[in-house]
PDB file of N, CA and C in Angstrom:
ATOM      1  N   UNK A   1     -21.544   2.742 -52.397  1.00  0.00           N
ATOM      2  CA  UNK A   1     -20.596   3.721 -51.912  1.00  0.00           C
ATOM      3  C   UNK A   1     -20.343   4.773 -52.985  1.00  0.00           C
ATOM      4  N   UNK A   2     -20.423   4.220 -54.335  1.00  0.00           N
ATOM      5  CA  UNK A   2     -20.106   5.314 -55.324  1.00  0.00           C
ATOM      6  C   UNK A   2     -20.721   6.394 -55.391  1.00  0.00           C
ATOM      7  N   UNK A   3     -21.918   5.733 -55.173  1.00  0.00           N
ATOM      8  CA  UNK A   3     -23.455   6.690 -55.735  1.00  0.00           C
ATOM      9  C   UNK A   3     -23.451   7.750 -54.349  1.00  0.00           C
ATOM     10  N   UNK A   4     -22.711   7.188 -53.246  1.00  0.00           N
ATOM     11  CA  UNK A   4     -23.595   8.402 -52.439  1.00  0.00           C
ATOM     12  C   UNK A   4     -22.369   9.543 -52.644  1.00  0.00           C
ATOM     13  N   UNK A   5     -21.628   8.986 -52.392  1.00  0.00           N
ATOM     14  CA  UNK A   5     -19.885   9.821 -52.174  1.00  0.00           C
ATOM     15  C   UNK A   5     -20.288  11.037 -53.703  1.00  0.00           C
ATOM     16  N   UNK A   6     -20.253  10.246 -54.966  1.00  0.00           N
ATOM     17  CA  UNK A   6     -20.122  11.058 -56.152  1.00  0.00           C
ATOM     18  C   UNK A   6     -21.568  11.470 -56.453  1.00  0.00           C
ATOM     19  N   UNK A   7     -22.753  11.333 -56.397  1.00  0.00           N
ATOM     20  CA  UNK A   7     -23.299  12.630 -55.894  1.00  0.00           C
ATOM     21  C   UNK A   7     -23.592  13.873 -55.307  1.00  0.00           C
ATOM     22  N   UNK A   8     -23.033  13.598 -54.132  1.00  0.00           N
ATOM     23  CA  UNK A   8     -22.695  14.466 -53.402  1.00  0.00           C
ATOM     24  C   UNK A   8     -21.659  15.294 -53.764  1.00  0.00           C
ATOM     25  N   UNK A   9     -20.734  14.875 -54.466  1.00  0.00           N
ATOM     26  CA  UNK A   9     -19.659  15.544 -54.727  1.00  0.00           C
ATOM     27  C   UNK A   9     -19.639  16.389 -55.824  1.00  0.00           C
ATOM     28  N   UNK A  10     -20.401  15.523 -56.846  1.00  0.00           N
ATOM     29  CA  UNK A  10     -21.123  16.433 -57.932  1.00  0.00           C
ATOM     30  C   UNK A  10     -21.665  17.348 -57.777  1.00  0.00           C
ATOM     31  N   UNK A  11     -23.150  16.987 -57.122  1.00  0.00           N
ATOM     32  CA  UNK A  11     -23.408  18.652 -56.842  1.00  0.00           C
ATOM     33  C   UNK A  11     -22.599  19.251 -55.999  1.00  0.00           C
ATOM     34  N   UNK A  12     -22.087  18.821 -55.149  1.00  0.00           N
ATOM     35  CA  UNK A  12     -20.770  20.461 -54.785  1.00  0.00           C
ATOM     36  C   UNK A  12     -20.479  21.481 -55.822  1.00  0.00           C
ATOM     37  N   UNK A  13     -19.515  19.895 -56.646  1.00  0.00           N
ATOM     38  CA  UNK A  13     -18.861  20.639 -58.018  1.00  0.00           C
ATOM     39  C   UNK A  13     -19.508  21.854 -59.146  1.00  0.00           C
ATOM     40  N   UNK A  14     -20.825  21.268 -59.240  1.00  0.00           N
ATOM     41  CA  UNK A  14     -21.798  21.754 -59.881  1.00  0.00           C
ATOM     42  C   UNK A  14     -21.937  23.126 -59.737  1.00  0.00           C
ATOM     43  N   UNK A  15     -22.712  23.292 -58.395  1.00  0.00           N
ATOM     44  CA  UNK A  15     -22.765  24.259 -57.792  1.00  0.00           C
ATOM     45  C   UNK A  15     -21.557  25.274 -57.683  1.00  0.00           C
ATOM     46  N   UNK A  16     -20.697  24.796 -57.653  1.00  0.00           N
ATOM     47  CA  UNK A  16     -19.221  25.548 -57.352  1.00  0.00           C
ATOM     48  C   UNK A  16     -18.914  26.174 -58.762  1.00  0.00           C
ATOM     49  N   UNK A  17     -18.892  25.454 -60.137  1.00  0.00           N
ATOM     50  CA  UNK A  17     -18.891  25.995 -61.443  1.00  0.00           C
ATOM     51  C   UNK A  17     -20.139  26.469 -62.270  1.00  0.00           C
ATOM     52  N   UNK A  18     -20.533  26.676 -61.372  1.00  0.00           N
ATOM     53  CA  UNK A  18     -22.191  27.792 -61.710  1.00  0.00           C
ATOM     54  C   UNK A  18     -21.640  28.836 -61.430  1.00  0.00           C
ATOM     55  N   UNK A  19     -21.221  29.071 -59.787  1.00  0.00           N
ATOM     56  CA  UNK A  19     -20.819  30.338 -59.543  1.00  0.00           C
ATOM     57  C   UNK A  19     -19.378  30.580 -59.968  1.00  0.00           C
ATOM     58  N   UNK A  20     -18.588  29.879 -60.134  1.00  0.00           N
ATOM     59  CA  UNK A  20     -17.137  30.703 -60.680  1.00  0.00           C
ATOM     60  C   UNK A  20     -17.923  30.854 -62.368  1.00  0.00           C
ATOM     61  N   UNK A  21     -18.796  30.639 -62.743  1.00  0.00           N
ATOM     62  CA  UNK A  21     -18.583  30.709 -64.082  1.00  0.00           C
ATOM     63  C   UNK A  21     -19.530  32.106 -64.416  1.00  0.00           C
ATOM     64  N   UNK A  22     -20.084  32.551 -63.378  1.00  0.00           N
ATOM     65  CA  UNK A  22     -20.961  33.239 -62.736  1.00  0.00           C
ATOM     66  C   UNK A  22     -19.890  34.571 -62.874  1.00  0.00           C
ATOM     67  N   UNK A  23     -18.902  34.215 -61.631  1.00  0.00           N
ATOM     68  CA  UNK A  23     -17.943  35.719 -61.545  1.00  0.00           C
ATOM     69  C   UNK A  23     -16.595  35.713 -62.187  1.00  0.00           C
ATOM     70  N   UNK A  24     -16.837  34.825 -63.106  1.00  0.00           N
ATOM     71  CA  UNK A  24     -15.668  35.237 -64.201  1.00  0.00           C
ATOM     72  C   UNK A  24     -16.180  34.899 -65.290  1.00  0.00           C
ATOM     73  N   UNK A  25     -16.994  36.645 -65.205  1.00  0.00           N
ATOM     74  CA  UNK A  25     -17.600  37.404 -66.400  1.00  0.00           C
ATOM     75  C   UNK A  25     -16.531  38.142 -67.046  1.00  0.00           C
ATOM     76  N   UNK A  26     -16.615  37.784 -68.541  1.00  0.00           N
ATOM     77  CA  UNK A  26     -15.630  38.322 -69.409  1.00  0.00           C
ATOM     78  C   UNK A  26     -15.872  39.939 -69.373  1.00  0.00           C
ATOM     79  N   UNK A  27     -16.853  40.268 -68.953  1.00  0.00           N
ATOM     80  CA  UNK A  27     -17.653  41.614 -69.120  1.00  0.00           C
ATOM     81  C   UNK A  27     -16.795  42.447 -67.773  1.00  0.00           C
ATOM     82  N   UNK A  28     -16.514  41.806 -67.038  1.00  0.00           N
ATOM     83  CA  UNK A  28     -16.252  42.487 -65.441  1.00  0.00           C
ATOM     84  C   UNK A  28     -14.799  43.391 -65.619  1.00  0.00           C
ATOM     85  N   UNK A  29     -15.455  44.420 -65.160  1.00  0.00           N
ATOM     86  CA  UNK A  29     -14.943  45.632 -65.091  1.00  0.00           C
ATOM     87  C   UNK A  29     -13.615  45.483 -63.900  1.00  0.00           C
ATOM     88  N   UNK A  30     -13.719  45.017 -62.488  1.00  0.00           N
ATOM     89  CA  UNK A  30     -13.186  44.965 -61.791  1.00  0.00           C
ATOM     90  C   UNK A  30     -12.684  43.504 -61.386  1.00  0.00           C
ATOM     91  N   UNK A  31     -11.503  42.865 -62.031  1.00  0.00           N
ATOM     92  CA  UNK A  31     -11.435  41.588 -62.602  1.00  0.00           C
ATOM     93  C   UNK A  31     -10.917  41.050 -60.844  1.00  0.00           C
ATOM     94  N   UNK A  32     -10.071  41.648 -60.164  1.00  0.00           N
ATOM     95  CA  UNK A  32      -9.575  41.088 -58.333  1.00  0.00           C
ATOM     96  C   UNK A  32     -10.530  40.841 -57.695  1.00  0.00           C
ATOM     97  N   UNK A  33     -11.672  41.788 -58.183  1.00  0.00           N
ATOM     98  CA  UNK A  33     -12.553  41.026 -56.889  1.00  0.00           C
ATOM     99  C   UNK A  33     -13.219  39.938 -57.685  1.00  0.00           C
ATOM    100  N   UNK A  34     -13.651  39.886 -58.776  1.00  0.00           N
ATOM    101  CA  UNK A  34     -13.930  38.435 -59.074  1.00  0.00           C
ATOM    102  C   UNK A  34     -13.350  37.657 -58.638  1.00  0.00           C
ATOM    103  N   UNK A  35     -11.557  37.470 -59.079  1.00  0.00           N
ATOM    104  CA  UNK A  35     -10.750  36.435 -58.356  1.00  0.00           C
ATOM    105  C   UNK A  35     -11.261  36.076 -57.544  1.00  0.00           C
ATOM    106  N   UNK A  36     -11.311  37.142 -56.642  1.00  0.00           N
ATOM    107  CA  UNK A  36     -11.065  37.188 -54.843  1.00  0.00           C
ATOM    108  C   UNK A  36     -12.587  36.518 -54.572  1.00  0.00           C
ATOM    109  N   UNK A  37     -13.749  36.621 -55.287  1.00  0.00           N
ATOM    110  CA  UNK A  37     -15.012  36.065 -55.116  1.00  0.00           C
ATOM    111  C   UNK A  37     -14.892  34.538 -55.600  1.00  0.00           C
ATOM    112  N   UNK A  38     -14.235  34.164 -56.594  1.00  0.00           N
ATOM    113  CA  UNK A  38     -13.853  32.547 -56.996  1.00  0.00           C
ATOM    114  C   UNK A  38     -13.151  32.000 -56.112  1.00  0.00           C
ATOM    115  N   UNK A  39     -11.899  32.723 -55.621  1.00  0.00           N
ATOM    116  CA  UNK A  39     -10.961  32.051 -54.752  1.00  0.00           C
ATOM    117  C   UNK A  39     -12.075  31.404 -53.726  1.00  0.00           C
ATOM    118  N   UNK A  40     -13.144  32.213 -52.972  1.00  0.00           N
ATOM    119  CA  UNK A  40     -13.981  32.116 -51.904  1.00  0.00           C
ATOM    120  C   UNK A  40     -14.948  31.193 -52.270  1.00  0.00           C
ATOM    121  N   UNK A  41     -15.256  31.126 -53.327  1.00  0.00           N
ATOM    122  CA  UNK A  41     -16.176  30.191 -53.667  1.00  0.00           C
ATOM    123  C   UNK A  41     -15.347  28.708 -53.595  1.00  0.00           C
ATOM    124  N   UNK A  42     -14.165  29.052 -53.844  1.00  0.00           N
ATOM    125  CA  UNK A  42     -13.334  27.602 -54.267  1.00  0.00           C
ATOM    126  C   UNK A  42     -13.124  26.714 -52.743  1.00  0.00           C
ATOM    127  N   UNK A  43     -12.801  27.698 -52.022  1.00  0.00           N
ATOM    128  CA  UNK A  43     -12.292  27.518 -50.440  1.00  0.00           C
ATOM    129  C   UNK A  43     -13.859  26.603 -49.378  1.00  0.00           C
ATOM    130  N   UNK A  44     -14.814  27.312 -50.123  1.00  0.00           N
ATOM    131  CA  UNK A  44     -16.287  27.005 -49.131  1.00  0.00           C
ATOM    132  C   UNK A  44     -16.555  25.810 -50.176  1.00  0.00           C
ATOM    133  N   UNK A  45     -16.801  25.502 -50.903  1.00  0.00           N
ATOM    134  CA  UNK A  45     -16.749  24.083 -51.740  1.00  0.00           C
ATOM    135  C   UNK A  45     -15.943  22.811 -51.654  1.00  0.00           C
ATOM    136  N   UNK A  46     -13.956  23.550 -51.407  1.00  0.00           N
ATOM    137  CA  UNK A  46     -13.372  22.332 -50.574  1.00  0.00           C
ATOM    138  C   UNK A  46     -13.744  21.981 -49.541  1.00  0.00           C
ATOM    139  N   UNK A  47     -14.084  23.512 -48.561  1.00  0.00           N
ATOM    140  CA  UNK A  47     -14.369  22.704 -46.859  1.00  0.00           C
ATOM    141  C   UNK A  47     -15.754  22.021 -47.021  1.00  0.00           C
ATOM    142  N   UNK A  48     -16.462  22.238 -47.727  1.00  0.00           N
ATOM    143  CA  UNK A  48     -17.902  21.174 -48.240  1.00  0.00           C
ATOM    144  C   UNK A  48     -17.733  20.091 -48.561  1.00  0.00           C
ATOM    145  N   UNK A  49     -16.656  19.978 -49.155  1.00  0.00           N
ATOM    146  CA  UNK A  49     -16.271  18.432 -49.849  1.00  0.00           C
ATOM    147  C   UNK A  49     -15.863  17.650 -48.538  1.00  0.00           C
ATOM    148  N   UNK A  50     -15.080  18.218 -47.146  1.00  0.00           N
ATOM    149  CA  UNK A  50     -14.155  17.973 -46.628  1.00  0.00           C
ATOM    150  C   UNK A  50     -15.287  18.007 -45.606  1.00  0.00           C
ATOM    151  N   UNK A  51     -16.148  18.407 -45.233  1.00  0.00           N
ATOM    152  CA  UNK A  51     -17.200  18.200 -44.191  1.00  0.00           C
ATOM    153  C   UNK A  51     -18.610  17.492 -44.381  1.00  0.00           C
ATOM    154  N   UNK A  52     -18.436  17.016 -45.808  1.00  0.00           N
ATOM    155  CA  UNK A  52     -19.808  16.244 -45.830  1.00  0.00           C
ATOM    156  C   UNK A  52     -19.035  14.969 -46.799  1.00  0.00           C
ATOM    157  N   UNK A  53     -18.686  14.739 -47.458  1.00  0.00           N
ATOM    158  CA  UNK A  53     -18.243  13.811 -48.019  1.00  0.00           C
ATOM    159  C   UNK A  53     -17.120  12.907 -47.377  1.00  0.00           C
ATOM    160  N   UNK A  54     -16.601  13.515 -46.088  1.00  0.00           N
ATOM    161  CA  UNK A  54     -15.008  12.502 -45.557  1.00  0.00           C
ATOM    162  C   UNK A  54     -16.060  11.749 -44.672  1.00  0.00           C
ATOM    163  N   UNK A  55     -16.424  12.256 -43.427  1.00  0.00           N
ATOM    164  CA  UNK A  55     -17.657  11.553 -42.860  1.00  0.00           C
ATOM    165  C   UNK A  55     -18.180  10.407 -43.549  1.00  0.00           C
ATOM    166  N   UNK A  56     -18.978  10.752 -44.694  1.00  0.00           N
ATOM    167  CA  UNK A  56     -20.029   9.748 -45.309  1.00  0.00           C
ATOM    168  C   UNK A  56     -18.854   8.741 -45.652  1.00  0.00           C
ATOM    169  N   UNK A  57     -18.024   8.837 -46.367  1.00  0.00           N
ATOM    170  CA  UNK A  57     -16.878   7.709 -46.888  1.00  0.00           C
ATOM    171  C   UNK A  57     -16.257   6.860 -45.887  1.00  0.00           C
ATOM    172  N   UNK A  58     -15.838   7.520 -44.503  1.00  0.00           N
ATOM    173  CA  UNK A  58     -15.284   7.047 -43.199  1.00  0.00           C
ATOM    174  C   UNK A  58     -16.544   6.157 -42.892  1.00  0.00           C
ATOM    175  N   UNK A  59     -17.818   6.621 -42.882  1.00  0.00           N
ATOM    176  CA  UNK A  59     -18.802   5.711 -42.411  1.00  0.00           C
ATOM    177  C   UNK A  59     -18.945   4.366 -42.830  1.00  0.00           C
ATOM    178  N   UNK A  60     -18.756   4.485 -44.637  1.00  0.00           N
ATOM    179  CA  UNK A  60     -18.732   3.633 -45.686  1.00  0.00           C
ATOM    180  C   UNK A  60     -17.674   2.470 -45.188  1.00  0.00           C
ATOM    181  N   UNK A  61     -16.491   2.819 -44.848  1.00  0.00           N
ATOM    182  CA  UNK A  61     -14.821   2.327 -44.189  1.00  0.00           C
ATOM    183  C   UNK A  61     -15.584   1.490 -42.928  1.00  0.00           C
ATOM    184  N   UNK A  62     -16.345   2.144 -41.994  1.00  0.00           N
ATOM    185  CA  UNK A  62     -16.610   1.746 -40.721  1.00  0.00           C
ATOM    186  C   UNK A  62     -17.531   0.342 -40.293  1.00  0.00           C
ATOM    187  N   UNK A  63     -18.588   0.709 -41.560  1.00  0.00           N
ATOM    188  CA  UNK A  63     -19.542   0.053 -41.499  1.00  0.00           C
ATOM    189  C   UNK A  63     -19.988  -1.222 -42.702  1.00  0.00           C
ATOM    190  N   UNK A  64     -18.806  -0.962 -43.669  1.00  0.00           N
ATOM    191  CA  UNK A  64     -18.458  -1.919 -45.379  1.00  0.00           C
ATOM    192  C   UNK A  64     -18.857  -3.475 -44.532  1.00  0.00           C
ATOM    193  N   UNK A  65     -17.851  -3.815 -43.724  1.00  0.00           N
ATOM    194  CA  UNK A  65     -17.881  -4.776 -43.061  1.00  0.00           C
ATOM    195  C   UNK A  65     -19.006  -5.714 -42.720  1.00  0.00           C
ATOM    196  N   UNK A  66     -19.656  -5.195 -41.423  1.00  0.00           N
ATOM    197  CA  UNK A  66     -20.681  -5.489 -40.952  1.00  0.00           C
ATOM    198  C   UNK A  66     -21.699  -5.908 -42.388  1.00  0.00           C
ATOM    199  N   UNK A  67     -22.124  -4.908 -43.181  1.00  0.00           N
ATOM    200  CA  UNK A  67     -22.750  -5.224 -44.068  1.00  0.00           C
ATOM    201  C   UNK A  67     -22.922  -6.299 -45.362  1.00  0.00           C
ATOM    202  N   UNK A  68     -21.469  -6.425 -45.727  1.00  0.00           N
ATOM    203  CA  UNK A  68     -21.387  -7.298 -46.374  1.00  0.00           C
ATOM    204  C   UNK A  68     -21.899  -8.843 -45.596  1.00  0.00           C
ATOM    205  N   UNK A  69     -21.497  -8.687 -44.477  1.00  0.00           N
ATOM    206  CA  UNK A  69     -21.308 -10.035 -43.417  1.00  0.00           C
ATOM    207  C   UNK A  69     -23.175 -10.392 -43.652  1.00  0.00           C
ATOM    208  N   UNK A  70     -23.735  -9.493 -42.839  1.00  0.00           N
ATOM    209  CA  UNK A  70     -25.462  -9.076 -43.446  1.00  0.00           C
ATOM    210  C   UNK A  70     -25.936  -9.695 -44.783  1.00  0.00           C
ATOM    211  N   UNK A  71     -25.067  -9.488 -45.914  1.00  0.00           N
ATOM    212  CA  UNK A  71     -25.762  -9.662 -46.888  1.00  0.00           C
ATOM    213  C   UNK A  71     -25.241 -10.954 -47.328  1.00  0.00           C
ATOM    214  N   UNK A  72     -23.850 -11.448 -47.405  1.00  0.00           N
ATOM    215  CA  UNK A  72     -23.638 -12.991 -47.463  1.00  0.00           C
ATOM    216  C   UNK A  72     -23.331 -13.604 -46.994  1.00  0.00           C
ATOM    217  N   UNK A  73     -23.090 -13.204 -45.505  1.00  0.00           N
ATOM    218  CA  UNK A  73     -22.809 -14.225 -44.529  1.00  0.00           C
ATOM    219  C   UNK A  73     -21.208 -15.198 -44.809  1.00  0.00           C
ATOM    220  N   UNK A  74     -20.171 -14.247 -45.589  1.00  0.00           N
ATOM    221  CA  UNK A  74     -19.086 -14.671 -45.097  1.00  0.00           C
ATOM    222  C   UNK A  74     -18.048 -14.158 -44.709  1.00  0.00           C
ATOM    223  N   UNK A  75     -16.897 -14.409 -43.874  1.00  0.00           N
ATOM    224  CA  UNK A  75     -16.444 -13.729 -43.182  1.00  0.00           C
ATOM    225  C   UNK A  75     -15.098 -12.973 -44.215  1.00  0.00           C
ATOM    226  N   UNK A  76     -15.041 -13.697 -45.188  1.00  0.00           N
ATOM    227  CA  UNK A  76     -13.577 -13.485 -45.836  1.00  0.00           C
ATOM    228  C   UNK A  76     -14.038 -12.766 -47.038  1.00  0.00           C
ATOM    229  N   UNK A  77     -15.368 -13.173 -47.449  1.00  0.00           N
ATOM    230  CA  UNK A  77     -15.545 -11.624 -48.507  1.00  0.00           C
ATOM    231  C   UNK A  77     -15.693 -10.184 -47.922  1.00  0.00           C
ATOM    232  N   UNK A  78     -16.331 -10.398 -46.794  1.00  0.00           N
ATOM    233  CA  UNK A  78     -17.135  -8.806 -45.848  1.00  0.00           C
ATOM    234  C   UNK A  78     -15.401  -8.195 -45.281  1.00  0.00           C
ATOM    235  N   UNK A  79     -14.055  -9.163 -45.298  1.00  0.00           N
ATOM    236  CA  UNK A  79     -12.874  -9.024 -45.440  1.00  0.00           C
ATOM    237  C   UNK A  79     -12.756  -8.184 -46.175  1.00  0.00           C
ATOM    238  N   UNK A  80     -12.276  -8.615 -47.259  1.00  0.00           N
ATOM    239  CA  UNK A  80     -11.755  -8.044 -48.695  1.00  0.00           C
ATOM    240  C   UNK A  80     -12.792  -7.261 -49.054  1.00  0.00           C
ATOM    241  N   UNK A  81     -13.830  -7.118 -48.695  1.00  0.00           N
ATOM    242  CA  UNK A  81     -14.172  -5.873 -49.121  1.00  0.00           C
ATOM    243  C   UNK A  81     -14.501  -4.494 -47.786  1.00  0.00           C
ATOM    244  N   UNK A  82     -14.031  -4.715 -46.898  1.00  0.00           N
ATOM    245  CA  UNK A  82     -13.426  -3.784 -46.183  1.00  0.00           C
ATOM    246  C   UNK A  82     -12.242  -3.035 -46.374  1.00  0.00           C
ATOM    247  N   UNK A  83     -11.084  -3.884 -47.346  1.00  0.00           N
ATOM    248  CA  UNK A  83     -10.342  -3.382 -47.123  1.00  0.00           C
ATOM    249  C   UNK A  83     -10.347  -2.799 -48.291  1.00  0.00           C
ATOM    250  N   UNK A  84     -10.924  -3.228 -49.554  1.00  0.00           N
ATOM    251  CA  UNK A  84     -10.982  -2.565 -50.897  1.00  0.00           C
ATOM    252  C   UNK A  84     -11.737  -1.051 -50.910  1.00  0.00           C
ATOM    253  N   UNK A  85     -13.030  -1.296 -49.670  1.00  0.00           N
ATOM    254  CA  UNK A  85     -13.192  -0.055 -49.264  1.00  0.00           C
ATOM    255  C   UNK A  85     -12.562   0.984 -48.623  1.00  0.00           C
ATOM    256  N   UNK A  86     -11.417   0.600 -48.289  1.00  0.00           N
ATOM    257  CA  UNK A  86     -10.731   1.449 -47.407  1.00  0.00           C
ATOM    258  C   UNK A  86     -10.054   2.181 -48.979  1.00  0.00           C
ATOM    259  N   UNK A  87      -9.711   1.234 -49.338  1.00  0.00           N
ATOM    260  CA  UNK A  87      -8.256   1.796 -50.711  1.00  0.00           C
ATOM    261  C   UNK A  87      -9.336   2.547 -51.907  1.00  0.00           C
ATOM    262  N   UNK A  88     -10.495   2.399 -51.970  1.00  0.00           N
ATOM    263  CA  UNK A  88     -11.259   3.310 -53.049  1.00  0.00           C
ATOM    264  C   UNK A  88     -12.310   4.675 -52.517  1.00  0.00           C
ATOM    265  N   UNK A  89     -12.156   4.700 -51.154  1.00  0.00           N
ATOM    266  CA  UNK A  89     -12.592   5.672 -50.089  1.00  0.00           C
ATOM    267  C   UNK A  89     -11.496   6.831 -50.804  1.00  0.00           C
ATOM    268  N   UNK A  90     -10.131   6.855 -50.181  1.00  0.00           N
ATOM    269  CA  UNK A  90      -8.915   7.418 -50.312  1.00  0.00           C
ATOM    270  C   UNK A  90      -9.008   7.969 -51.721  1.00  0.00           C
ATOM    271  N   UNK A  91      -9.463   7.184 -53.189  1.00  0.00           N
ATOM    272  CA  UNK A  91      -9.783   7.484 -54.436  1.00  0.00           C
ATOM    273  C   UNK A  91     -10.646   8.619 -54.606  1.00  0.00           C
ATOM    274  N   UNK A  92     -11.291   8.539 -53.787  1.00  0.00           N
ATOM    275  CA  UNK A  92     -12.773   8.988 -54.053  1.00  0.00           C
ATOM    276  C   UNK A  92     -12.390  10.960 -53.061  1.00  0.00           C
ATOM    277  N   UNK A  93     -11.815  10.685 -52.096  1.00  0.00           N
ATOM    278  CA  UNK A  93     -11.491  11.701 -51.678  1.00  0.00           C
ATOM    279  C   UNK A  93     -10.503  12.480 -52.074  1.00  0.00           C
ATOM    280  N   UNK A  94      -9.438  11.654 -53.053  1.00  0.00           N
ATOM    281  CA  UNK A  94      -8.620  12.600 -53.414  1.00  0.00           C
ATOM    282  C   UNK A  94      -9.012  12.816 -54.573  1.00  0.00           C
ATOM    283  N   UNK A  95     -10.075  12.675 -55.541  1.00  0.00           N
ATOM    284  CA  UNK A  95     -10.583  12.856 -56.750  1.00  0.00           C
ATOM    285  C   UNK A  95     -11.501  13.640 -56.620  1.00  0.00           C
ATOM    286  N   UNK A  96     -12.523  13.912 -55.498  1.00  0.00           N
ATOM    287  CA  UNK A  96     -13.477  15.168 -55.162  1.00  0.00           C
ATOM    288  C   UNK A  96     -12.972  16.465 -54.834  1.00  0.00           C
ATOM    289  N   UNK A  97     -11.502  16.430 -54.096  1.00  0.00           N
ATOM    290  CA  UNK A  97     -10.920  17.455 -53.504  1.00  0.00           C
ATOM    291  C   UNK A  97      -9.945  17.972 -54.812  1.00  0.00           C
ATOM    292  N   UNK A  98      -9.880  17.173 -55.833  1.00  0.00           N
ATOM    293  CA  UNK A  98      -9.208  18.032 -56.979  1.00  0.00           C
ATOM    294  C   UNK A  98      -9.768  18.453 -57.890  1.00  0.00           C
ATOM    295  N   UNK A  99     -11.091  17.517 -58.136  1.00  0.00           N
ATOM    296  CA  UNK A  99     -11.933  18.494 -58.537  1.00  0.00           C
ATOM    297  C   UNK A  99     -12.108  19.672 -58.748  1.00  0.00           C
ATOM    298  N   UNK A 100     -12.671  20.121 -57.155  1.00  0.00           N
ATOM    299  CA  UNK A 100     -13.247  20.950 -56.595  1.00  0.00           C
ATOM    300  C   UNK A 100     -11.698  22.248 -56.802  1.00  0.00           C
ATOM    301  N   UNK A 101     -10.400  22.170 -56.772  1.00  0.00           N
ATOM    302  CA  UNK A 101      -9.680  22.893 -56.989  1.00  0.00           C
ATOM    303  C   UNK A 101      -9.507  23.532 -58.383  1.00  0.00           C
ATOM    304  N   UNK A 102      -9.816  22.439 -58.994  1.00  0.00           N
ATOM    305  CA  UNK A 102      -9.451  22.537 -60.772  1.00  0.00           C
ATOM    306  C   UNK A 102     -10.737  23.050 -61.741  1.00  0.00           C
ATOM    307  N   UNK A 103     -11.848  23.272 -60.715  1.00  0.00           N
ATOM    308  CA  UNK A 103     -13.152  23.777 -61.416  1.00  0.00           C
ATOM    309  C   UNK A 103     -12.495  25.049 -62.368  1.00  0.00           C
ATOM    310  N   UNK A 104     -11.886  25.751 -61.855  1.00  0.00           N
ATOM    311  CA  UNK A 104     -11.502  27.639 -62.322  1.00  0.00           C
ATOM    312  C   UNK A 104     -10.982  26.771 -63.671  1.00  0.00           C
ATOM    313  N   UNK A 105     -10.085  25.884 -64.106  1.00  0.00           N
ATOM    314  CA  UNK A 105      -8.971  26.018 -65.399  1.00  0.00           C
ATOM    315  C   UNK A 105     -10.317  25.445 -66.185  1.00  0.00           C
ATOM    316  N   UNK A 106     -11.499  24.405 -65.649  1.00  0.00           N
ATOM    317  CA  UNK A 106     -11.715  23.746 -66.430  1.00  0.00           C
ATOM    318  C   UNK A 106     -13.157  25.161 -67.057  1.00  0.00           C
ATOM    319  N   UNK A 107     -13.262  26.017 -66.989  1.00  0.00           N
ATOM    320  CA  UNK A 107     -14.009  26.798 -67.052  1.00  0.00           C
ATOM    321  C   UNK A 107     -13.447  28.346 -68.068  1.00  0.00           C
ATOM    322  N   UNK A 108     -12.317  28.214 -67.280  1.00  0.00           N
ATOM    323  CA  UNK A 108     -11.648  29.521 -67.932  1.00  0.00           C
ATOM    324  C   UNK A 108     -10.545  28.572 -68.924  1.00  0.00           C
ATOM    325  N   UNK A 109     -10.779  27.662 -69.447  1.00  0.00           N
ATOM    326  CA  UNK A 109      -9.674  27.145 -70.351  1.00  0.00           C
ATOM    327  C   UNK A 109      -8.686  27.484 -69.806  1.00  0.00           C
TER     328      UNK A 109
END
């Protein structure tokens, strides 16, 4: 679950502080529309986080279960780890989505 969620999320991130780091050029003459080009970059990177990563994690939530059951055949671990998946899903989404907000400070100091 880690590997797919925080890959994915990485490169979002990645991608997202390429380009703010991109248009907040110390050089730029016309400093609002940079903003106004980061703000946009920031906005299409959350709804990215929020349209490809909640899905995959909900799936993770949906399907933890079944799988574990698959792989050891008992009913009270494929339990507890449904529900541990549920509580590190929630981690994982609120740690990609702040990320993805906090790219600008971690860039522009």
């Amino acid at each position: 679950m880690k590997i797919t969620s925080e890959e994915l999320s990485s490169a979002i991130i990645d991608a997202l502080s390429a380009f703010v780091q991109a248009s907040v050029d110390k050089t730029s003459i016309d400093t609002n529309k940079s903003n106004y080009v980061v703000g946009q970059y920031i906005q299409l990177a959350f709804l990215l986080q929020v349209l490809l990563n909640v899905p995959l994690l909900v799936s993770w939530v949906l399907f933890m279960e079944p799988f574990v059951i698959w792989l050891v055949a008992d009913p009270i671990i494929a339990n507890l780890a449904s529900e541990y998946t549920a509580i590190v899903v929630f981690g994982y989404i609120v740690q990609a989505l702040s990320r993805t907000i906090t790219v600008v400070f971690h860039i522009c100091g």
